[in-house]
C-alpha atoms as a PDB file:
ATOM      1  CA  UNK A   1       0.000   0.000   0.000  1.00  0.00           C
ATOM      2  CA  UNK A   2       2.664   2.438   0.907  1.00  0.00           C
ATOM      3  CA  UNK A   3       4.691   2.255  -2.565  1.00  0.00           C
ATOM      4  CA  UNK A   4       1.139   1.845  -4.262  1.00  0.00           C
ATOM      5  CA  UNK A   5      -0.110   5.368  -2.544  1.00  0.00           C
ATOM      6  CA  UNK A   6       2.852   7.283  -3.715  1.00  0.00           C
ATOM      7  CA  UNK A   7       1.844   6.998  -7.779  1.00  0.00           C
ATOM      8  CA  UNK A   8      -2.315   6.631  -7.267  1.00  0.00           C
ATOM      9  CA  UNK A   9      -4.848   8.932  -5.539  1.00  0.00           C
ATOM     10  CA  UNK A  10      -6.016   8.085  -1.974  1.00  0.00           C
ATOM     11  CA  UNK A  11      -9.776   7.403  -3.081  1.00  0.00           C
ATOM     12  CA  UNK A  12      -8.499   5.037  -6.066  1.00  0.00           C
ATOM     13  CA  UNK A  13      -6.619   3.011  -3.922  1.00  0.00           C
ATOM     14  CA  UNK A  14      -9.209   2.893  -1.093  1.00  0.00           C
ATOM     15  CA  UNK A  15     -11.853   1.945  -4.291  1.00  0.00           C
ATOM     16  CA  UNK A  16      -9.440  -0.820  -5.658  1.00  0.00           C
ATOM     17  CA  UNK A  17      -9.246  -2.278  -2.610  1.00  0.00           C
ATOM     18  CA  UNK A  18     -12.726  -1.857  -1.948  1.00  0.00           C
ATOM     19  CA  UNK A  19     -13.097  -4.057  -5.050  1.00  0.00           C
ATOM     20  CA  UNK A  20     -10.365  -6.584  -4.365  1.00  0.00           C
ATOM     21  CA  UNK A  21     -12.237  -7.219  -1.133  1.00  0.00           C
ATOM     22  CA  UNK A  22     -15.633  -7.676  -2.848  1.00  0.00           C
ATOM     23  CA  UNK A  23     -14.591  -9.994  -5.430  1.00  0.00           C
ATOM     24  CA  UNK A  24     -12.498 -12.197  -2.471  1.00  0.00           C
ATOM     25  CA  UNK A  25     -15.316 -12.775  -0.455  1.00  0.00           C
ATOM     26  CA  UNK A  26     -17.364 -13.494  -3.293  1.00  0.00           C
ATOM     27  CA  UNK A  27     -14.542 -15.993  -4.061  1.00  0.00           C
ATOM     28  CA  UNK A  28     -15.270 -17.890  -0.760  1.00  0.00           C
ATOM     29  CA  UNK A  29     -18.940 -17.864  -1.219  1.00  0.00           C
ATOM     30  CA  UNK A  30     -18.908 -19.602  -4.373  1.00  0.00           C
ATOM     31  CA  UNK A  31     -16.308 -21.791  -2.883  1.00  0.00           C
ATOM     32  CA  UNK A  32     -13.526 -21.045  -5.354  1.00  0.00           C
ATOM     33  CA  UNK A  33     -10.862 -20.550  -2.303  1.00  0.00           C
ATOM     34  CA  UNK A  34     -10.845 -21.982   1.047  1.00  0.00           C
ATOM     35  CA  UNK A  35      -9.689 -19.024   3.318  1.00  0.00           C
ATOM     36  CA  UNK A  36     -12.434 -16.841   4.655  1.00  0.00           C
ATOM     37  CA  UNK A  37      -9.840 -14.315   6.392  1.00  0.00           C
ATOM     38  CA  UNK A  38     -10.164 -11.623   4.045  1.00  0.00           C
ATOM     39  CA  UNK A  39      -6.411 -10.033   3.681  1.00  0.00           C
ATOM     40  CA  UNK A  40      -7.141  -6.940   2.268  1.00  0.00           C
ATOM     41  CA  UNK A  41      -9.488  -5.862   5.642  1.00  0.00           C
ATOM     42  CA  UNK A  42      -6.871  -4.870   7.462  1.00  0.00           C
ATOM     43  CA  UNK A  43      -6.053  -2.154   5.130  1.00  0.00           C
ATOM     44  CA  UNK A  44      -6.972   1.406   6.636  1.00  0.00           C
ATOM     45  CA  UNK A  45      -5.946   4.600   4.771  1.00  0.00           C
ATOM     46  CA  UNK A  46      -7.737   6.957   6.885  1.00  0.00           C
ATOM     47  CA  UNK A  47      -4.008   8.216   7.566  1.00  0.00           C
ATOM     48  CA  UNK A  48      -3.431   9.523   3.960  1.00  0.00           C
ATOM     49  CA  UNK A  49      -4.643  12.495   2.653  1.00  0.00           C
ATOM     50  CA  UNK A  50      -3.891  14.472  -0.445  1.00  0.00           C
ATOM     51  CA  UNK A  51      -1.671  17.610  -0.288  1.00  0.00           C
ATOM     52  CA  UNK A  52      -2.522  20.279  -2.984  1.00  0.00           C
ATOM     53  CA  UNK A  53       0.750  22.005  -2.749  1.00  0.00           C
ATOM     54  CA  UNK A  54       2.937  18.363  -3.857  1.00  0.00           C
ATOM     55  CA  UNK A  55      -0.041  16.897  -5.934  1.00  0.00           C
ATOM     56  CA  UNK A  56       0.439  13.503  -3.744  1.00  0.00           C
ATOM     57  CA  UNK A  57      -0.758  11.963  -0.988  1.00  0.00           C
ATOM     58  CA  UNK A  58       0.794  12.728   2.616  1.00  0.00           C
ATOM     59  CA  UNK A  59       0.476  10.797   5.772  1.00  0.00           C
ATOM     60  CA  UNK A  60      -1.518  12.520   8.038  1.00  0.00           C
ATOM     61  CA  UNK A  61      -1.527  12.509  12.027  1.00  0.00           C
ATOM     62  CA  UNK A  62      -4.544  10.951  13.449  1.00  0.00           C
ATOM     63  CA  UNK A  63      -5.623  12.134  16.918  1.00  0.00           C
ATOM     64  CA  UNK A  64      -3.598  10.073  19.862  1.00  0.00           C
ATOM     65  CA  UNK A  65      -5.269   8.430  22.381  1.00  0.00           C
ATOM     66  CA  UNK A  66      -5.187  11.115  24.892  1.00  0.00           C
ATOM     67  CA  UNK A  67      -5.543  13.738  22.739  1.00  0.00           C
ATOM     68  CA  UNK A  68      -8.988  11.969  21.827  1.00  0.00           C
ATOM     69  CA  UNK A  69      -9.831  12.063  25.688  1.00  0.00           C
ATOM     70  CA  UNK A  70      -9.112  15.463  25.506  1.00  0.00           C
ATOM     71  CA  UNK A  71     -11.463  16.261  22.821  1.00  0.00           C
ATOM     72  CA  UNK A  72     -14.392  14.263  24.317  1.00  0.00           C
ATOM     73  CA  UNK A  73     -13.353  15.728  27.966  1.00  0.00           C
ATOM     74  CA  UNK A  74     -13.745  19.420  25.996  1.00  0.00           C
ATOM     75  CA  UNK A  75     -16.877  18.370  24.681  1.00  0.00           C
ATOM     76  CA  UNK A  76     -18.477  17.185  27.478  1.00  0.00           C
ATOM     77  CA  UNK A  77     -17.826  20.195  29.293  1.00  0.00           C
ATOM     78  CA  UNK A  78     -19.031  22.712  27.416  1.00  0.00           C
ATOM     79  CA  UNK A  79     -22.567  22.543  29.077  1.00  0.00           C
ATOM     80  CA  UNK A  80     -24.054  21.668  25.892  1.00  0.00           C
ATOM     81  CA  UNK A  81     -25.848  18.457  24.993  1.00  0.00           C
ATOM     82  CA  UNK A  82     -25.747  18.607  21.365  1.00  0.00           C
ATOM     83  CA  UNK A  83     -21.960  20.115  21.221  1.00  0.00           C
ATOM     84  CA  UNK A  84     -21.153  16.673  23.270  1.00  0.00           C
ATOM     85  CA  UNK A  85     -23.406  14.471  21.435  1.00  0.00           C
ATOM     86  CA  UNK A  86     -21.594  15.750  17.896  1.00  0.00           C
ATOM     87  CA  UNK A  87     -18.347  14.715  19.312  1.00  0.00           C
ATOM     88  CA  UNK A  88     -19.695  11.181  20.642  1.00  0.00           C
ATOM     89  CA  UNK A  89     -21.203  10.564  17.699  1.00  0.00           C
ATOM     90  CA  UNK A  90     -18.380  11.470  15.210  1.00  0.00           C
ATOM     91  CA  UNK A  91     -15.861   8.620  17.376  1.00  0.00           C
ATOM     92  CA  UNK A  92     -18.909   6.009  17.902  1.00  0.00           C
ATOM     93  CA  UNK A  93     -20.308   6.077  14.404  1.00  0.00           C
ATOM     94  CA  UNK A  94     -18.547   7.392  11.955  1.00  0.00           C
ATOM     95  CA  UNK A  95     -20.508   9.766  10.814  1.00  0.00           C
ATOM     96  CA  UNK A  96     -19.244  12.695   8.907  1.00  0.00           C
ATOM     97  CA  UNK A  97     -19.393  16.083  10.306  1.00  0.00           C
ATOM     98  CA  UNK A  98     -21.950  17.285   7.570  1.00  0.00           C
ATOM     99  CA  UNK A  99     -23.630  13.863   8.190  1.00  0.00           C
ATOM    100  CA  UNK A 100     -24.388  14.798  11.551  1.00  0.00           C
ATOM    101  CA  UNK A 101     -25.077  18.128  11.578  1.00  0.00           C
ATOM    102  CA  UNK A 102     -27.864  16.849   8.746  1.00  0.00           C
ATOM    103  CA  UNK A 103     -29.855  14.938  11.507  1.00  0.00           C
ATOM    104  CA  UNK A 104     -33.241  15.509  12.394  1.00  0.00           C
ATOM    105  CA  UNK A 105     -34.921  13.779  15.620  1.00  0.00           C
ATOM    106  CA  UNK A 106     -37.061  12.030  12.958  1.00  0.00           C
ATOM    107  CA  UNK A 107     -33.918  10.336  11.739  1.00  0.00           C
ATOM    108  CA  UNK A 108     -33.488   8.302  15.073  1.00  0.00           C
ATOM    109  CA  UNK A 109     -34.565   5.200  15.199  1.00  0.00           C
ATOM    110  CA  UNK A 110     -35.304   3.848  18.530  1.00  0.00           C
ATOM    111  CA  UNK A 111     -36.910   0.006  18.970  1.00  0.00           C
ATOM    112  CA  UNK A 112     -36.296  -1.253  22.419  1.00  0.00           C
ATOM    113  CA  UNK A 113     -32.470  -1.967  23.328  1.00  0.00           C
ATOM    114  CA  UNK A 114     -31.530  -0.835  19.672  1.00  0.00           C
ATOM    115  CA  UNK A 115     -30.920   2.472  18.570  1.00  0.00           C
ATOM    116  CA  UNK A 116     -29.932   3.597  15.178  1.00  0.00           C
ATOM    117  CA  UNK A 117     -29.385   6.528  12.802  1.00  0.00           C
ATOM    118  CA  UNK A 118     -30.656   7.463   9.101  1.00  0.00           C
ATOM    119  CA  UNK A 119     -28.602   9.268   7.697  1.00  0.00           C
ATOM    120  CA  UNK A 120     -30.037  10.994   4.420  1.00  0.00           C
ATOM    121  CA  UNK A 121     -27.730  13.198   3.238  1.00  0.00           C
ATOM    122  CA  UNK A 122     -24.456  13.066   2.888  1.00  0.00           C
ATOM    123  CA  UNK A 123     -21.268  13.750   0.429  1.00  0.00           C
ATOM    124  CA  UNK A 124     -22.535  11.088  -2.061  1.00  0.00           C
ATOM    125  CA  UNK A 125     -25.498   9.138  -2.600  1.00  0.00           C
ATOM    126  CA  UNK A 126     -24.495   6.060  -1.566  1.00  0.00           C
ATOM    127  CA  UNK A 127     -23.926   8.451   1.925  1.00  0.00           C
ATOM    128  CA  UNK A 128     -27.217   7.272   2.725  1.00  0.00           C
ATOM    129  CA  UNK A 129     -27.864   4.504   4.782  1.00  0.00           C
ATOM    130  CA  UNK A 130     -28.747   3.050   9.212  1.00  0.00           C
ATOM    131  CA  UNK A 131     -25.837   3.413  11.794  1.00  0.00           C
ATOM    132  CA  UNK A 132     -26.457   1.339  14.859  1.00  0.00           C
ATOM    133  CA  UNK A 133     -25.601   3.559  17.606  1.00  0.00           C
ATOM    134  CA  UNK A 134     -23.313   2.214  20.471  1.00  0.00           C
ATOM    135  CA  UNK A 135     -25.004   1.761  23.500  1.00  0.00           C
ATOM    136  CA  UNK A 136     -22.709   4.017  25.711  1.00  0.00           C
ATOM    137  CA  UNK A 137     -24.460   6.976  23.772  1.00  0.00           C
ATOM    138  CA  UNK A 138     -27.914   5.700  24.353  1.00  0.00           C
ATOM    139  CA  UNK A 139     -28.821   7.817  27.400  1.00  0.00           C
ATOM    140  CA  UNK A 140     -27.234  10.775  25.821  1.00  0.00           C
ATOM    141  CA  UNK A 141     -29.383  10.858  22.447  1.00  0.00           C
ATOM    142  CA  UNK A 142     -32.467   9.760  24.536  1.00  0.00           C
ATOM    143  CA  UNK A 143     -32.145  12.577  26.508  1.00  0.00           C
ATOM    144  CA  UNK A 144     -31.790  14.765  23.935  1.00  0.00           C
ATOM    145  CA  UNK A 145     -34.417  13.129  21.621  1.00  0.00           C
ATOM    146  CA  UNK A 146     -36.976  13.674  24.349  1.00  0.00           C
ATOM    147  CA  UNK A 147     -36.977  17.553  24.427  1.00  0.00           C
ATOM    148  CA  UNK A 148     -37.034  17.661  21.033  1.00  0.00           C
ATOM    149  CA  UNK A 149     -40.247  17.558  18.169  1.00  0.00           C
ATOM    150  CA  UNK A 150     -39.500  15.077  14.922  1.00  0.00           C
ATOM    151  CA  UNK A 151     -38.811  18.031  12.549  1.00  0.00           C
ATOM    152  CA  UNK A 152     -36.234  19.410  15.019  1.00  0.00           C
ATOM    153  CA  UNK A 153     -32.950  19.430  14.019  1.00  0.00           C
ATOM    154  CA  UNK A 154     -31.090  16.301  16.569  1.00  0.00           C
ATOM    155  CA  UNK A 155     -27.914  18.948  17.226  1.00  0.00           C
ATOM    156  CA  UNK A 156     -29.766  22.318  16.741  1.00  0.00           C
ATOM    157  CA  UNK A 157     -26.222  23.750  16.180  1.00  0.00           C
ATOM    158  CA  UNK A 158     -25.142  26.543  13.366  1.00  0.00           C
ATOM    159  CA  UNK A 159     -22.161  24.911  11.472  1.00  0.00           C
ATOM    160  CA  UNK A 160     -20.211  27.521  11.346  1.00  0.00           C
ATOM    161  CA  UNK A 161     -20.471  28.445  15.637  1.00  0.00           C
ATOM    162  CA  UNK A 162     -19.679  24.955  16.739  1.00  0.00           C
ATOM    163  CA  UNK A 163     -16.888  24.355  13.607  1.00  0.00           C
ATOM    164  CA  UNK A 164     -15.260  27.954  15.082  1.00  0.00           C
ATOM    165  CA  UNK A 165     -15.497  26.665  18.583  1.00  0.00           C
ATOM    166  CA  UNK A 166     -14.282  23.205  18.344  1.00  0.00           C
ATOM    167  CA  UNK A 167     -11.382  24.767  15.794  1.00  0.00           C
ATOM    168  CA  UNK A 168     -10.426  27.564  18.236  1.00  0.00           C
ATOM    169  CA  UNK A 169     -10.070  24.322  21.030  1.00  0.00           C
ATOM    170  CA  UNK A 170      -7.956  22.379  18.545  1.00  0.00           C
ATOM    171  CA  UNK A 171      -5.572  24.303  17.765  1.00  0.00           C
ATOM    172  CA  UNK A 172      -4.949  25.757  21.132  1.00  0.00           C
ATOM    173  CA  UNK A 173      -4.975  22.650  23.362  1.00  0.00           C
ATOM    174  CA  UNK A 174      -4.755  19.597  20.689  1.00  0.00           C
ATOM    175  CA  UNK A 175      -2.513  20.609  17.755  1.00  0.00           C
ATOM    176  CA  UNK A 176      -1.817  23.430  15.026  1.00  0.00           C
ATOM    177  CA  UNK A 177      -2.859  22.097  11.932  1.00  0.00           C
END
């Protein structure tokens, strides 16, 4: 992966092997090969992004762990339910930021212990589609579910405000870029 990366884009390599994983498994099913341990899983180029200034792809720092319980510590302080739950949900899920910020109370999905998200907009169609949420956010999104009406808006947040704030922590306490 690392000598492929340097001569392809990020997202072509992340769609071959998107590919290469489809067509392995499908493979097994038919029974052409006998190993189910699918080797190109382990493959995660979340790390990578592409730099505009060399035309290539760069590694990229992920947050450490304690910089993460920073974040989350940060978040959960702030005396806002829907700042914290944006953060939660971003680790837990997934979700994009845009993703998120896209949710309405309607788009929860709540059937006894399970709890899930639709997500109907996104950066591309295929974007749309459940997220079982982890059940360590459970109490968190009921809470906030309950206060709210359907056509409500789940994090009732202005982009811009909580992208400034959370920006304005980062770089201070977390790191400059």
């Amino acid at each position: 992966i690392e000598e492929i990366i340097e001569n392809y884009a990020v997202a072509t390599v992340r769609a071959n092997l998107s590919r290469l994983k489809t067509l392995f498994m499908h493979s097994w099913q038919v029974g052409m090969i006998e190993l189910k341990e699918n080797p190109f899983d382990a493959h995660v180029l979340s790390h990578f992004e592409f730099d505009k200034n060399t035309q290539g792809p760069v590694k990229k720092q992920l947050f450490s762990r304690e910089q993460t319980q920073q974040i989350t510590k940060w978040a959960d302080e702030q005396g806002k339910e829907a700042i914290s739950l944006l953060v939660w949900l971003g680790l837990c899920t997934g979700c994009r930021i845009g993703e998120r910020w896209g949710l309405k109370v309607s788009d929860v999905y709540m059937e006894g212990e399970l709890i899930a998200l639709y997500v109907r907009k996104g950066k591309t169609a295929a974007a749309q589609r459940t997220v079982p949420v982890p059940e360590r956010l459970h109490e968190l999104l009921k809470a906030r579910v309950n206060v709210l009406n359907d056509d409500d808006s789940l994090l009732d947040l202005r982009t811009k405000d909580a992208s400034r704030v959370f920006s304005v922590f980062k770089t201070k306490q977390i790191t400059s870029d």
